[in-house]
C-alpha atoms as a PDB file:
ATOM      1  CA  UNK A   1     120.862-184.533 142.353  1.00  0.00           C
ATOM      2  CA  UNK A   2     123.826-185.279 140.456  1.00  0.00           C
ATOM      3  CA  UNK A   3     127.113-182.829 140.041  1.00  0.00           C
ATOM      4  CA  UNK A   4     126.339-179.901 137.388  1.00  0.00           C
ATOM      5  CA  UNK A   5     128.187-180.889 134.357  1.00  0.00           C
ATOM      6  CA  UNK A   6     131.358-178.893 133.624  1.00  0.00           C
ATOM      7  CA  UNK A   7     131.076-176.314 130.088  1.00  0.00           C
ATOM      8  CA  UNK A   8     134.463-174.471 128.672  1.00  0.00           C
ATOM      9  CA  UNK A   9     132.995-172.070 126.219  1.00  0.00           C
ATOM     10  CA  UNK A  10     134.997-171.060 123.462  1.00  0.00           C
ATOM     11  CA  UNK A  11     134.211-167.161 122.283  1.00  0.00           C
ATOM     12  CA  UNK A  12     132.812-164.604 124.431  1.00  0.00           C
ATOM     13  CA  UNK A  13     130.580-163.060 122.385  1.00  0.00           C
ATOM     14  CA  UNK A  14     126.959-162.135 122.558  1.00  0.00           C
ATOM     15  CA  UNK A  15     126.078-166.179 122.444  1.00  0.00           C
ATOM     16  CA  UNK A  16     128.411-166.943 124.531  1.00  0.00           C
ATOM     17  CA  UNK A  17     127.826-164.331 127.315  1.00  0.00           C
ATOM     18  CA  UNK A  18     124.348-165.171 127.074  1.00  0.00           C
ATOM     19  CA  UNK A  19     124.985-168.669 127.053  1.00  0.00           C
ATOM     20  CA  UNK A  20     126.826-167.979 130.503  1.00  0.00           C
ATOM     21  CA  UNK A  21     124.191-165.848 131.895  1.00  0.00           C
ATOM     22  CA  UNK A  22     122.125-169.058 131.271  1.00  0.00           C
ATOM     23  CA  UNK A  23     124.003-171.216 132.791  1.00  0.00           C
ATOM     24  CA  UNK A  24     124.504-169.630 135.896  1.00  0.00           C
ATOM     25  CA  UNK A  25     120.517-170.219 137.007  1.00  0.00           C
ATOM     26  CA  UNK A  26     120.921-173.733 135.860  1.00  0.00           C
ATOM     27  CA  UNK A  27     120.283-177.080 138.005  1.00  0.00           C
ATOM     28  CA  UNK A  28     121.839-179.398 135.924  1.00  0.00           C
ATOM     29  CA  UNK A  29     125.462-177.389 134.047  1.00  0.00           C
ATOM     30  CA  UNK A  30     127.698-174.571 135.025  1.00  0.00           C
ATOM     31  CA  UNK A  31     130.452-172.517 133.128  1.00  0.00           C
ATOM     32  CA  UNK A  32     134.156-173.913 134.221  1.00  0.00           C
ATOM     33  CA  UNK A  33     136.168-171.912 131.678  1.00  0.00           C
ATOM     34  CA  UNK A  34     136.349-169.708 128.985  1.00  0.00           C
ATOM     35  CA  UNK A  35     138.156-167.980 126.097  1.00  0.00           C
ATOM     36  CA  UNK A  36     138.052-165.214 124.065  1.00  0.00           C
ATOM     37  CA  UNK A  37     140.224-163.892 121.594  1.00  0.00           C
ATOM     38  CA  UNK A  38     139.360-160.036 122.040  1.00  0.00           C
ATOM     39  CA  UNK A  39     140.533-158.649 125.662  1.00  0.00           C
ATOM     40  CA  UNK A  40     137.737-156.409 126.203  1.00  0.00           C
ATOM     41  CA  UNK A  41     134.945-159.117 125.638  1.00  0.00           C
ATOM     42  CA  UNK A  42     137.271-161.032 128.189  1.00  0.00           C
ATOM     43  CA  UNK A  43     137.474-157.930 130.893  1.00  0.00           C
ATOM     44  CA  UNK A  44     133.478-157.456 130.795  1.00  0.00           C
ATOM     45  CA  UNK A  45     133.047-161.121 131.784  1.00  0.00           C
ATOM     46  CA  UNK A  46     135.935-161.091 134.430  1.00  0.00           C
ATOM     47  CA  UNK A  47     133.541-158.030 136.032  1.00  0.00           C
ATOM     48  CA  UNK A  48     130.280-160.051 135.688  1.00  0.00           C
ATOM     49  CA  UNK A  49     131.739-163.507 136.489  1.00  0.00           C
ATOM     50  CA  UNK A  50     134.650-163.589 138.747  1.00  0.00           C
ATOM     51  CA  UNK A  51     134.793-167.018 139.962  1.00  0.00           C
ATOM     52  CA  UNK A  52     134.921-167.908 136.220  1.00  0.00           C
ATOM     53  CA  UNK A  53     138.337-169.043 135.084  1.00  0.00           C
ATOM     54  CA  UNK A  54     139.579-168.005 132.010  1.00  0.00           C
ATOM     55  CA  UNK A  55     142.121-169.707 129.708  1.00  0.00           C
ATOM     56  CA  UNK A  56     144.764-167.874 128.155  1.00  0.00           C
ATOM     57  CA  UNK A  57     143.908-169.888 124.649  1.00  0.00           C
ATOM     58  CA  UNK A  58     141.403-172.372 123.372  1.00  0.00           C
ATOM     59  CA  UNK A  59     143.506-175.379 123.378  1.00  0.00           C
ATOM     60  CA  UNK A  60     143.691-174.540 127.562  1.00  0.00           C
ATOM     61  CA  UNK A  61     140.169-174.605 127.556  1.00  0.00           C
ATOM     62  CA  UNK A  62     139.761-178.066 125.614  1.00  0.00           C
ATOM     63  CA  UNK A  63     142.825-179.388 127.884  1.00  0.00           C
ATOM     64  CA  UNK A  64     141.016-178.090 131.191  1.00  0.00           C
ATOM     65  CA  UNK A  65     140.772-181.023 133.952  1.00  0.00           C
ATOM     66  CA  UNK A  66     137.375-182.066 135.056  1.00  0.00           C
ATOM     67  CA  UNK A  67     135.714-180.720 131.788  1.00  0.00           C
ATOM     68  CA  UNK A  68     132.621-182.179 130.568  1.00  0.00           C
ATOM     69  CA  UNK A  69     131.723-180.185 127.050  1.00  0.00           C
ATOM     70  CA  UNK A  70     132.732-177.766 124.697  1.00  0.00           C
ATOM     71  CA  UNK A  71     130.178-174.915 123.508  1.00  0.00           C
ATOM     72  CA  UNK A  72     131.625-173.272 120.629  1.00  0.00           C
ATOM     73  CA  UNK A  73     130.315-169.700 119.941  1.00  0.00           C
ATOM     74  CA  UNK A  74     133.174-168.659 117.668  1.00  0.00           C
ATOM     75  CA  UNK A  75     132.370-167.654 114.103  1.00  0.00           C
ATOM     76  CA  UNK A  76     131.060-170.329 111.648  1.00  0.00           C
ATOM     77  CA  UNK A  77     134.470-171.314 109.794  1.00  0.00           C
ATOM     78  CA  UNK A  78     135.969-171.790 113.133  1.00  0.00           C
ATOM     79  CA  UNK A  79     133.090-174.283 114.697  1.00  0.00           C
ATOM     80  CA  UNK A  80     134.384-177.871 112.906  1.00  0.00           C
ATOM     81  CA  UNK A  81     138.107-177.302 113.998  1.00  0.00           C
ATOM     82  CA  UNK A  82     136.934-176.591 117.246  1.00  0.00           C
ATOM     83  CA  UNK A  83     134.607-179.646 117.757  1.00  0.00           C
ATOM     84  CA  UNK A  84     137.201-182.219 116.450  1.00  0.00           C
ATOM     85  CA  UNK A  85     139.594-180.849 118.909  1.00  0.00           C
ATOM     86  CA  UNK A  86     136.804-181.439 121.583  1.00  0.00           C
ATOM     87  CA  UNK A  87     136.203-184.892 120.694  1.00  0.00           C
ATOM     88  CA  UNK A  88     139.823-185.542 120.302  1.00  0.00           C
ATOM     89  CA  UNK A  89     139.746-184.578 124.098  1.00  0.00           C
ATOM     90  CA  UNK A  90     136.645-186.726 124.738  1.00  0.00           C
ATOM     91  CA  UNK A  91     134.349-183.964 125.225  1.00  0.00           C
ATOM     92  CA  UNK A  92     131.046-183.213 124.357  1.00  0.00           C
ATOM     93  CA  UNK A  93     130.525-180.821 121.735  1.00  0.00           C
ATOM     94  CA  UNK A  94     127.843-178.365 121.655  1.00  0.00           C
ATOM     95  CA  UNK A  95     128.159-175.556 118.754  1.00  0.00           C
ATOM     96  CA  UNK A  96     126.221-173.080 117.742  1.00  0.00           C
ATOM     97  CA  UNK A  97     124.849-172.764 114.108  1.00  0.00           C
ATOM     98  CA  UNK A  98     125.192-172.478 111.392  1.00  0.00           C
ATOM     99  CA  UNK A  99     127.510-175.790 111.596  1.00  0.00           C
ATOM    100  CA  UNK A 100     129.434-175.035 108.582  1.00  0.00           C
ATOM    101  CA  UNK A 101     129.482-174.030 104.733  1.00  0.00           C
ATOM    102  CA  UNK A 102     131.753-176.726 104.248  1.00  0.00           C
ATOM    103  CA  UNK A 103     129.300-179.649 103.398  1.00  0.00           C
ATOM    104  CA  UNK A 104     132.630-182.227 102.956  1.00  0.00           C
ATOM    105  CA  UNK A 105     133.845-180.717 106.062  1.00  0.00           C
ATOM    106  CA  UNK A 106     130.388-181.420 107.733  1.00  0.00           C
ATOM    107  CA  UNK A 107     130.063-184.848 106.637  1.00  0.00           C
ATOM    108  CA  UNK A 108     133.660-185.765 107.714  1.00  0.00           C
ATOM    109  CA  UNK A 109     132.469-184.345 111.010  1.00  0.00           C
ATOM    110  CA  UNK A 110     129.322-186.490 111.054  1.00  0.00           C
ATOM    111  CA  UNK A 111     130.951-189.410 110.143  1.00  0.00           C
ATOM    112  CA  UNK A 112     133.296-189.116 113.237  1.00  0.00           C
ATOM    113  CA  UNK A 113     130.252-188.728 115.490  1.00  0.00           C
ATOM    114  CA  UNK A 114     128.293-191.798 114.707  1.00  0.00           C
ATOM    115  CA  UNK A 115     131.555-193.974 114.065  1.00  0.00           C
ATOM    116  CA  UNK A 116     132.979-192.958 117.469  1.00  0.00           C
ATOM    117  CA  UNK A 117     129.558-192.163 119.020  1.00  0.00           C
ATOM    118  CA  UNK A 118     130.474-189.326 119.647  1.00  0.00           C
ATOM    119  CA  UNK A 119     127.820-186.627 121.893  1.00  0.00           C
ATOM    120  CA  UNK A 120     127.609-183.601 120.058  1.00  0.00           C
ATOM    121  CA  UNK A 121     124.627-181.611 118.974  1.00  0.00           C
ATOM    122  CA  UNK A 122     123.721-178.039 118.094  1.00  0.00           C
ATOM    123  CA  UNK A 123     122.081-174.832 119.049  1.00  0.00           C
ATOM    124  CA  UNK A 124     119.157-173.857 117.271  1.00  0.00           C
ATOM    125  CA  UNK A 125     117.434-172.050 120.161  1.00  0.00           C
ATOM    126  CA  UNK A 126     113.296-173.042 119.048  1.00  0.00           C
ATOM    127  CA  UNK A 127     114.999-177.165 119.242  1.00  0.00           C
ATOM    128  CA  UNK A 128     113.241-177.212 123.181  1.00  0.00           C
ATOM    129  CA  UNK A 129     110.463-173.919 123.109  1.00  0.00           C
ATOM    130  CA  UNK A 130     106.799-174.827 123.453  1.00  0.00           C
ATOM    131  CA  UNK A 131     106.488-173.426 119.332  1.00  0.00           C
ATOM    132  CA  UNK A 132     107.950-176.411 118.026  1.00  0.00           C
ATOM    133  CA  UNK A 133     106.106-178.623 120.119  1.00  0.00           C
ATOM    134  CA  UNK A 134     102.835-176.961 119.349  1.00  0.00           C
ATOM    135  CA  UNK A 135     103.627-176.657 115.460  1.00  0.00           C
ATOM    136  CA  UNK A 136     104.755-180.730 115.360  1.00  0.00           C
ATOM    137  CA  UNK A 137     101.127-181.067 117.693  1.00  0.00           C
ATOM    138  CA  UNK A 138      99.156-179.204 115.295  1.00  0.00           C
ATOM    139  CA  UNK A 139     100.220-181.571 111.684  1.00  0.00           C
ATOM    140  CA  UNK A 140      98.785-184.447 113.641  1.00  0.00           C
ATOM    141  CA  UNK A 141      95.738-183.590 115.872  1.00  0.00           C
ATOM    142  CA  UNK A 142      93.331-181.635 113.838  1.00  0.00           C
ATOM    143  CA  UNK A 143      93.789-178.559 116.121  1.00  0.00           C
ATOM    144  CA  UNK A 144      94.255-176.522 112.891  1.00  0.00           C
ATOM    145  CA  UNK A 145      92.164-178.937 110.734  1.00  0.00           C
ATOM    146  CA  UNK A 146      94.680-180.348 107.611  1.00  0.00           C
ATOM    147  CA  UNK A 147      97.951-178.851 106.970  1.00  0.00           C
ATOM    148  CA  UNK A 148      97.407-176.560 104.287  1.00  0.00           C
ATOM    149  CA  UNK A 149     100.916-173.981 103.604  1.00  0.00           C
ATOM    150  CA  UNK A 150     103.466-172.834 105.702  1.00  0.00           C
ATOM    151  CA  UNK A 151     104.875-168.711 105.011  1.00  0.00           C
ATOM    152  CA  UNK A 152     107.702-167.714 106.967  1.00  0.00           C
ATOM    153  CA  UNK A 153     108.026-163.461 107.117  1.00  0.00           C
ATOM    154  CA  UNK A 154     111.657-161.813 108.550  1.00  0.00           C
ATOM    155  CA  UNK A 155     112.145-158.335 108.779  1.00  0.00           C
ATOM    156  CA  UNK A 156     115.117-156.559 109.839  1.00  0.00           C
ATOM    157  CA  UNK A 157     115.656-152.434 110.403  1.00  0.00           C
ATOM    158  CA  UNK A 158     119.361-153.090 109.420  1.00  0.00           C
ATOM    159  CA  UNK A 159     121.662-156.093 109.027  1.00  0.00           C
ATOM    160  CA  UNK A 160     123.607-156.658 111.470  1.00  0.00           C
ATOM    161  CA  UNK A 161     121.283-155.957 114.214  1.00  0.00           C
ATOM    162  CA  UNK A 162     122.378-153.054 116.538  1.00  0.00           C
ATOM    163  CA  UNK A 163     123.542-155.511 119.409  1.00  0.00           C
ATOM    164  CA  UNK A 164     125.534-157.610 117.125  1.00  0.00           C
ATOM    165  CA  UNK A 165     127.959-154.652 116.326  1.00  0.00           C
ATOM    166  CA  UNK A 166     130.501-156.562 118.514  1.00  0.00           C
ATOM    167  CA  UNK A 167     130.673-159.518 116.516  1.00  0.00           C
ATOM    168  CA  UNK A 168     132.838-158.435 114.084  1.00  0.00           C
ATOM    169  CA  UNK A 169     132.441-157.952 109.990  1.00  0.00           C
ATOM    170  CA  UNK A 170     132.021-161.773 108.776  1.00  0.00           C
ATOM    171  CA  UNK A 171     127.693-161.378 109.775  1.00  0.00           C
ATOM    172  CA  UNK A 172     127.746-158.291 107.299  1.00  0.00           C
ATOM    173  CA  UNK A 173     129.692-160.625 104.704  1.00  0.00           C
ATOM    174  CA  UNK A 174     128.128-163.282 102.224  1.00  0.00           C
ATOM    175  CA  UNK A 175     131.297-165.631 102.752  1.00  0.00           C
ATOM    176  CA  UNK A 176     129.676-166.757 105.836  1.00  0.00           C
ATOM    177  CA  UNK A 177     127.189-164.389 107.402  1.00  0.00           C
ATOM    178  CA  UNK A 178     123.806-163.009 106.560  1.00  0.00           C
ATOM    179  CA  UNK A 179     119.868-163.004 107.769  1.00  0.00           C
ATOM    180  CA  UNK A 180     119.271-166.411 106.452  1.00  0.00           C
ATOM    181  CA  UNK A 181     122.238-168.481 107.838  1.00  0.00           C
ATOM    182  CA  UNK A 182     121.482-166.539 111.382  1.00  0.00           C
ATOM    183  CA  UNK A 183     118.067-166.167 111.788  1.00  0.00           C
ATOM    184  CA  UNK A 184     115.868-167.898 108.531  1.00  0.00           C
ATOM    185  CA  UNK A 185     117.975-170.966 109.657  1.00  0.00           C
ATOM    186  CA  UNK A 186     115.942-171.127 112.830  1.00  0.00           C
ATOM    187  CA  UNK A 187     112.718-171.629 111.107  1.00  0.00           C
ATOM    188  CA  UNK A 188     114.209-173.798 108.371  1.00  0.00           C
ATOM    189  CA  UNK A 189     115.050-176.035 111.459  1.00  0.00           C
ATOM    190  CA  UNK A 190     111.902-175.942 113.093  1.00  0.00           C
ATOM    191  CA  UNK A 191     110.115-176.649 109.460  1.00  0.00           C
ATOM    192  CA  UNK A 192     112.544-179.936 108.549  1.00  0.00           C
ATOM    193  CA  UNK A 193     111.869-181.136 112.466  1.00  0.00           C
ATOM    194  CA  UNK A 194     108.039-180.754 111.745  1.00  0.00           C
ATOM    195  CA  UNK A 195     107.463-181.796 108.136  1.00  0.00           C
ATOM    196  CA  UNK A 196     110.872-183.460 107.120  1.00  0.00           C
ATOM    197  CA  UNK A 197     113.177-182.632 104.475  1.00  0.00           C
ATOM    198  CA  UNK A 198     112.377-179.863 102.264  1.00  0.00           C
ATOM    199  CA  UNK A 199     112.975-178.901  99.097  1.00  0.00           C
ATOM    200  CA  UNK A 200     113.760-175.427  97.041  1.00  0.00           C
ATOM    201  CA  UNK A 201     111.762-174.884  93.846  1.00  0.00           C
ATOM    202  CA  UNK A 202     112.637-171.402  93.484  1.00  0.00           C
ATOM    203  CA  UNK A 203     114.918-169.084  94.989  1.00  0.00           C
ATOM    204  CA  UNK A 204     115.698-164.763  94.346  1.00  0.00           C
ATOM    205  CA  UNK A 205     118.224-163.628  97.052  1.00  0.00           C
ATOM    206  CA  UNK A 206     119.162-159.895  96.678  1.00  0.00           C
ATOM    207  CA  UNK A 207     122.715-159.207  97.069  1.00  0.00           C
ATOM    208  CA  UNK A 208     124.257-155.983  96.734  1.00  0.00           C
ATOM    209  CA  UNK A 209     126.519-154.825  94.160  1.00  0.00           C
ATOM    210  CA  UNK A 210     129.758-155.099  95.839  1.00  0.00           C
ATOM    211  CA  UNK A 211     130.161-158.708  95.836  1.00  0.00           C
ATOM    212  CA  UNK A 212     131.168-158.963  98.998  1.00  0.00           C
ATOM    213  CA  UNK A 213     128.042-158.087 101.317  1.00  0.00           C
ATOM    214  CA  UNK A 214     125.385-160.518 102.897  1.00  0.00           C
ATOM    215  CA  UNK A 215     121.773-160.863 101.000  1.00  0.00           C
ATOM    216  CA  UNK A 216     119.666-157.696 101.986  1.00  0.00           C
ATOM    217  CA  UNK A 217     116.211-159.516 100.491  1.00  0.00           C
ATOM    218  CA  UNK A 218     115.133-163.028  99.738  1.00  0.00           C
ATOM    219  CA  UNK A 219     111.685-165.292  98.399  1.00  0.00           C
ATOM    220  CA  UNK A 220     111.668-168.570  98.194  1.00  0.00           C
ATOM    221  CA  UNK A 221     109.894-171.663  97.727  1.00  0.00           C
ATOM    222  CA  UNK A 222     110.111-174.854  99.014  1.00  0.00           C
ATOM    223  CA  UNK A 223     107.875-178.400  99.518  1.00  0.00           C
ATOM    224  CA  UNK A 224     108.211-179.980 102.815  1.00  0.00           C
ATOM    225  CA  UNK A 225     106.199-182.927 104.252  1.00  0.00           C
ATOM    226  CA  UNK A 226     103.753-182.279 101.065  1.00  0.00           C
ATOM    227  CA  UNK A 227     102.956-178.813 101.984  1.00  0.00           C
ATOM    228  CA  UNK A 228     103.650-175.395 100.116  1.00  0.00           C
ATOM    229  CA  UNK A 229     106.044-173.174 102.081  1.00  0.00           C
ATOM    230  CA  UNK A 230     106.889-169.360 101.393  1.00  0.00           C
ATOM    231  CA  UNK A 231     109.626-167.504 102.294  1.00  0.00           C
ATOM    232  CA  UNK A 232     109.253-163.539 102.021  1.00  0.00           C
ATOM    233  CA  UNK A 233     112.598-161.771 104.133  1.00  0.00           C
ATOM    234  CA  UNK A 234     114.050-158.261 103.953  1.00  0.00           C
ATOM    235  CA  UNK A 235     116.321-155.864 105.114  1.00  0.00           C
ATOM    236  CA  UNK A 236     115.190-152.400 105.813  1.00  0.00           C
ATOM    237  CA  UNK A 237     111.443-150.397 105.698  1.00  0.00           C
ATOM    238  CA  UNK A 238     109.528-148.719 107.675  1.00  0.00           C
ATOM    239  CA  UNK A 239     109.216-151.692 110.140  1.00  0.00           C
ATOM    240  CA  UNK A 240     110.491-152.931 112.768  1.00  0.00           C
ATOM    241  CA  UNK A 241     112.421-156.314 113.155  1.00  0.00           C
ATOM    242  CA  UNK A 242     109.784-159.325 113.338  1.00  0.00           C
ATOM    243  CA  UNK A 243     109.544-162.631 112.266  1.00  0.00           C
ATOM    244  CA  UNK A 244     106.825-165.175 112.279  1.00  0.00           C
ATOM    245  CA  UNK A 245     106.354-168.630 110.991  1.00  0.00           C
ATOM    246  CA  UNK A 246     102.738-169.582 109.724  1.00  0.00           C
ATOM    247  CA  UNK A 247     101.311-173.213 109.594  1.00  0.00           C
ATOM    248  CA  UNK A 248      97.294-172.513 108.090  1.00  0.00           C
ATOM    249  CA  UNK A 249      95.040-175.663 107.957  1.00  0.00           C
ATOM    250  CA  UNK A 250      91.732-176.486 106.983  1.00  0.00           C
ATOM    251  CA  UNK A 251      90.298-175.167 110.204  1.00  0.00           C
ATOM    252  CA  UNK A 252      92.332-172.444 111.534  1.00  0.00           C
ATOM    253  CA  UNK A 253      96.409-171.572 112.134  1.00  0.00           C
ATOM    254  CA  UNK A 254      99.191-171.916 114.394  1.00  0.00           C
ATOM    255  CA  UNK A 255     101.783-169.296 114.562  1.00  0.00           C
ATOM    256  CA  UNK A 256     105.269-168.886 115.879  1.00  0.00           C
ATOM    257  CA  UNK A 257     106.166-164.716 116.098  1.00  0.00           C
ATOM    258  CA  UNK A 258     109.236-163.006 117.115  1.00  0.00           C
ATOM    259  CA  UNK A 259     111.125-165.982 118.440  1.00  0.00           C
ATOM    260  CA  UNK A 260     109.003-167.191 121.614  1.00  0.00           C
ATOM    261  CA  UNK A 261     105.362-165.991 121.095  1.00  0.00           C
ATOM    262  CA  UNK A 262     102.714-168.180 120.017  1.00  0.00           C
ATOM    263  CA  UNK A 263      99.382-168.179 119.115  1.00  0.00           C
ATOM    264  CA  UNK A 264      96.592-170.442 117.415  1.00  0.00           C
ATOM    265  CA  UNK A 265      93.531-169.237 115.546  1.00  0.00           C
ATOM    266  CA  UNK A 266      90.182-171.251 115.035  1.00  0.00           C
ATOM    267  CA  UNK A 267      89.028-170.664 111.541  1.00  0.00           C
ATOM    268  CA  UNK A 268      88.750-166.995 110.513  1.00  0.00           C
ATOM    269  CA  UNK A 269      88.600-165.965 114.023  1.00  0.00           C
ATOM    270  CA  UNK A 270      90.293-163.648 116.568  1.00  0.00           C
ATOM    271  CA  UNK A 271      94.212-164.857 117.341  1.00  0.00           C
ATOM    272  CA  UNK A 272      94.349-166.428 120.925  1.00  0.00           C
ATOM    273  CA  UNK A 273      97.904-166.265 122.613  1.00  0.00           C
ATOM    274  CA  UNK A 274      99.417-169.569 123.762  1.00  0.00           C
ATOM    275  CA  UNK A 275     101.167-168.472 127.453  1.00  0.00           C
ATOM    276  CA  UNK A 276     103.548-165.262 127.059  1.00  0.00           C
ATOM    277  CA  UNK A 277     106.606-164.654 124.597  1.00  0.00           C
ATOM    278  CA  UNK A 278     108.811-164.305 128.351  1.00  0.00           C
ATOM    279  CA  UNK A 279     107.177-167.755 129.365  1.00  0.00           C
ATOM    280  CA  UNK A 280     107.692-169.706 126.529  1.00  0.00           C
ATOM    281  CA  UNK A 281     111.527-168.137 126.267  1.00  0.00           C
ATOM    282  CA  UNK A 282     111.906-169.337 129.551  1.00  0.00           C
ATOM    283  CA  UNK A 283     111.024-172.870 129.060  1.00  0.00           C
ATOM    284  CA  UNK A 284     112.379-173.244 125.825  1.00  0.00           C
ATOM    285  CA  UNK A 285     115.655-172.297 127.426  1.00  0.00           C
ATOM    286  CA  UNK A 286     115.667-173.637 130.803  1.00  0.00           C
ATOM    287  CA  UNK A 287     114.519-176.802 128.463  1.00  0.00           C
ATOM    288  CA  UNK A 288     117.097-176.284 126.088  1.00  0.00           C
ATOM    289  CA  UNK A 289     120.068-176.979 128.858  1.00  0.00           C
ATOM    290  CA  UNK A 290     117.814-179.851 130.396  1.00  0.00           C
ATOM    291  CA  UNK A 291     118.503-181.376 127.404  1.00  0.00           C
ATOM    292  CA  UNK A 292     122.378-180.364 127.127  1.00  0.00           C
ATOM    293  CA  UNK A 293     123.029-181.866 130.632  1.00  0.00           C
ATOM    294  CA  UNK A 294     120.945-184.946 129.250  1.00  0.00           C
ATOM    295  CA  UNK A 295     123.384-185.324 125.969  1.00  0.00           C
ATOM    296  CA  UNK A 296     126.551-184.507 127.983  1.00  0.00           C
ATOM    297  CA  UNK A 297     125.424-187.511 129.983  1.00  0.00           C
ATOM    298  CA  UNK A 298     124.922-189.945 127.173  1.00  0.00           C
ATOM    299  CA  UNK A 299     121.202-189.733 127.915  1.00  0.00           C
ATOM    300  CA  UNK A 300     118.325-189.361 125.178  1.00  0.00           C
ATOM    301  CA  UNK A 301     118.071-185.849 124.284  1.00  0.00           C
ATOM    302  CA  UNK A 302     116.507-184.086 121.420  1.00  0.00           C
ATOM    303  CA  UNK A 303     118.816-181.409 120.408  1.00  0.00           C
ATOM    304  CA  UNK A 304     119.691-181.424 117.135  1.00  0.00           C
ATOM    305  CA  UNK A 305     122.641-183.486 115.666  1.00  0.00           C
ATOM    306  CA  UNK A 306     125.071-182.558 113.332  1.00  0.00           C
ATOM    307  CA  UNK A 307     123.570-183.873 110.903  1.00  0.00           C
ATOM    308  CA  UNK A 308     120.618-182.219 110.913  1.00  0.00           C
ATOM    309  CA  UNK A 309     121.819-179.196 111.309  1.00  0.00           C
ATOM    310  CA  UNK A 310     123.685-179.415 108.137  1.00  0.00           C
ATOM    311  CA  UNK A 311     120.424-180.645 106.418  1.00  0.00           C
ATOM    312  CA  UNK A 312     119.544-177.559 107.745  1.00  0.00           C
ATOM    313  CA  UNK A 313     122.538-175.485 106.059  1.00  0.00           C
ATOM    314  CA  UNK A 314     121.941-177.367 102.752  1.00  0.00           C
ATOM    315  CA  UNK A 315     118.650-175.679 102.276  1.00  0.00           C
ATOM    316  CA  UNK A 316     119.922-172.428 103.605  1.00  0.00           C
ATOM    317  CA  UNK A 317     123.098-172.378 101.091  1.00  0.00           C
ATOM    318  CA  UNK A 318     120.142-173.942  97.772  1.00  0.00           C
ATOM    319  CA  UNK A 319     118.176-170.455  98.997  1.00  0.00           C
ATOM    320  CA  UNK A 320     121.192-168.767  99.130  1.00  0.00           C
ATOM    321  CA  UNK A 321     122.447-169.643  95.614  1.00  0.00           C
ATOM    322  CA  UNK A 322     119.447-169.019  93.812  1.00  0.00           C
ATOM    323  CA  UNK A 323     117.199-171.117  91.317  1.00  0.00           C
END
């Protein structure tokens, strides 16, 4: 087997401690260093992971020796900085999303990548689960009969989620948080990977008053591949969080539900589950890194690239806007 690949993570945060916790069971990558800006986030981590090494600032964790890749968990203005500095160092770059509201920003990125050939990708966390798989399955074998609609349902008690109190205010802000940039961009992804490039016909975010605050509704349309797709999200109710992503054919439906679950239905029948929610999490992310190691290494991979994660951000911000 060949050495784990060496990660410096930048941000200790809830993605990046979980990104560590993931790491630490894997084969193929391990956590070498990390940063964080906020000293608590930095002591629990110390406690959890004392053979970690931390770096006093992120430009020691770019400069550590022996480093293979950068994951950048930081907030979304800071991830494009932070990835040219890691290919500036040679690294691979692994971010999480969104990539960036800076679309000139994103491109100049891009550009960079494929000029320099550059490894880089990005975190949407469905890229490797058995859900994608099974929706890109089900628009070409007739399991489902023909593609008919997609609808894509979110649901949130509040905004920001309970564990994300940590994270600080920018995911209660419209600047550059929000449901749809953190969680609607998810299914977005999974929807352009199945069906291709959508398109918005019609888009009613609700914002509040202030100006200042993150959407607290949204519907949408969009066309993708040929197919209808509806987008119905909220914050608030009498429900609990959930979210679920539809594809209904001719002969029955395939559906993705609270992040890893997944089920198919034959006609107007009963729903049959497709393995467990904990089983598919656990191969989409023991997957997920399979594929990391495999795009630090210069192999084939399928994460996504930069670019289509900010094909991916392009639909979120035309939603966003409003049409």
């Amino acid at each position: 087997m060949s050495e784990r690949k060496q990660i410096g993570i930048i941000s200790l945060g809830v993605m990046g401690q979980r990104m560590l916790a993931r790491l630490a069971e894997h084969a193929r990558a391990r956590a070498l260093v990390a940063w964080d800006p906020n000293p608590a986030a930095v002591a629990a981590v110390r406690a959890r992971y004392p053979d970690l090494s931390i770096a006093a600032t992120a430009a020691e964790v770019i400069g550590t020796p022996g480093l293979d890749c950068l994951y950048i968990a930081s907030p979304p203005a800071s991830h494009l900085a932070y990835a040219q500095q890691g290919f500036d160092a040679g690294l691979a770059v692994f971010s999480e999303k969104p990539l960036t509201v800076d679309f000139a920003a994103g491109r100049k990125a891009i550009e960079r990548i494929e000029t320099e050939r550059r490894r880089a990708a990005v975190n949407f966390s469905l890229a490797s689960s058995p859900g994608l798989a099974a929706m890109q399955a089900a628009i070409t074998d007739a399991s489902i009969g023909k593609p008919q609609r997609v609808e894509i349902e979110l649901a949130f008690e509040r905004w920001p989620r309970s564990w994300q109190a940590g994270a600080g205010r920018w995911l209660a802000e419209r600047a550059e948080g929000g449901f749809a940039r953190e969680v609607l961009s998810h299914f977005i992804f999974v929807l352009q990977r199945a069906l291709g490039p959508a398109t918005v016909e019609e888009a009613k975010p609700d914002y509040p008053a202030d100006g200042v605050s993150s959407e607290r509704a949204l519907t949408a349309r969009l066309q993708a591949g040929g197919l209808p797709v509806t987008i119905a999200a909220r914050v608030g109710g009498s429900h609990p969080d959930f979210n679920r992503m539809t594809l209904s054919g001719t002969a029955g439906a395939l559906e993705i539900h609270d992040w890893f679950g997944l089920r198919r239905r034959s006609g107007d029948g009963d729903w049959i589950a497709l393995g467990t929610a904990q089983g598919n999490r656990q191969i989409g992310q023991t997957a997920q890194l399979d594929q990391l190691a495999a795009m630090i290494a210069g192999e084939a991979h399928t994460l996504p690239s930069f670019a289509e994660a900010l094909a991916v951000q392009q639909t979120i911000e035309a939603i966003l806007q409003g049409r």
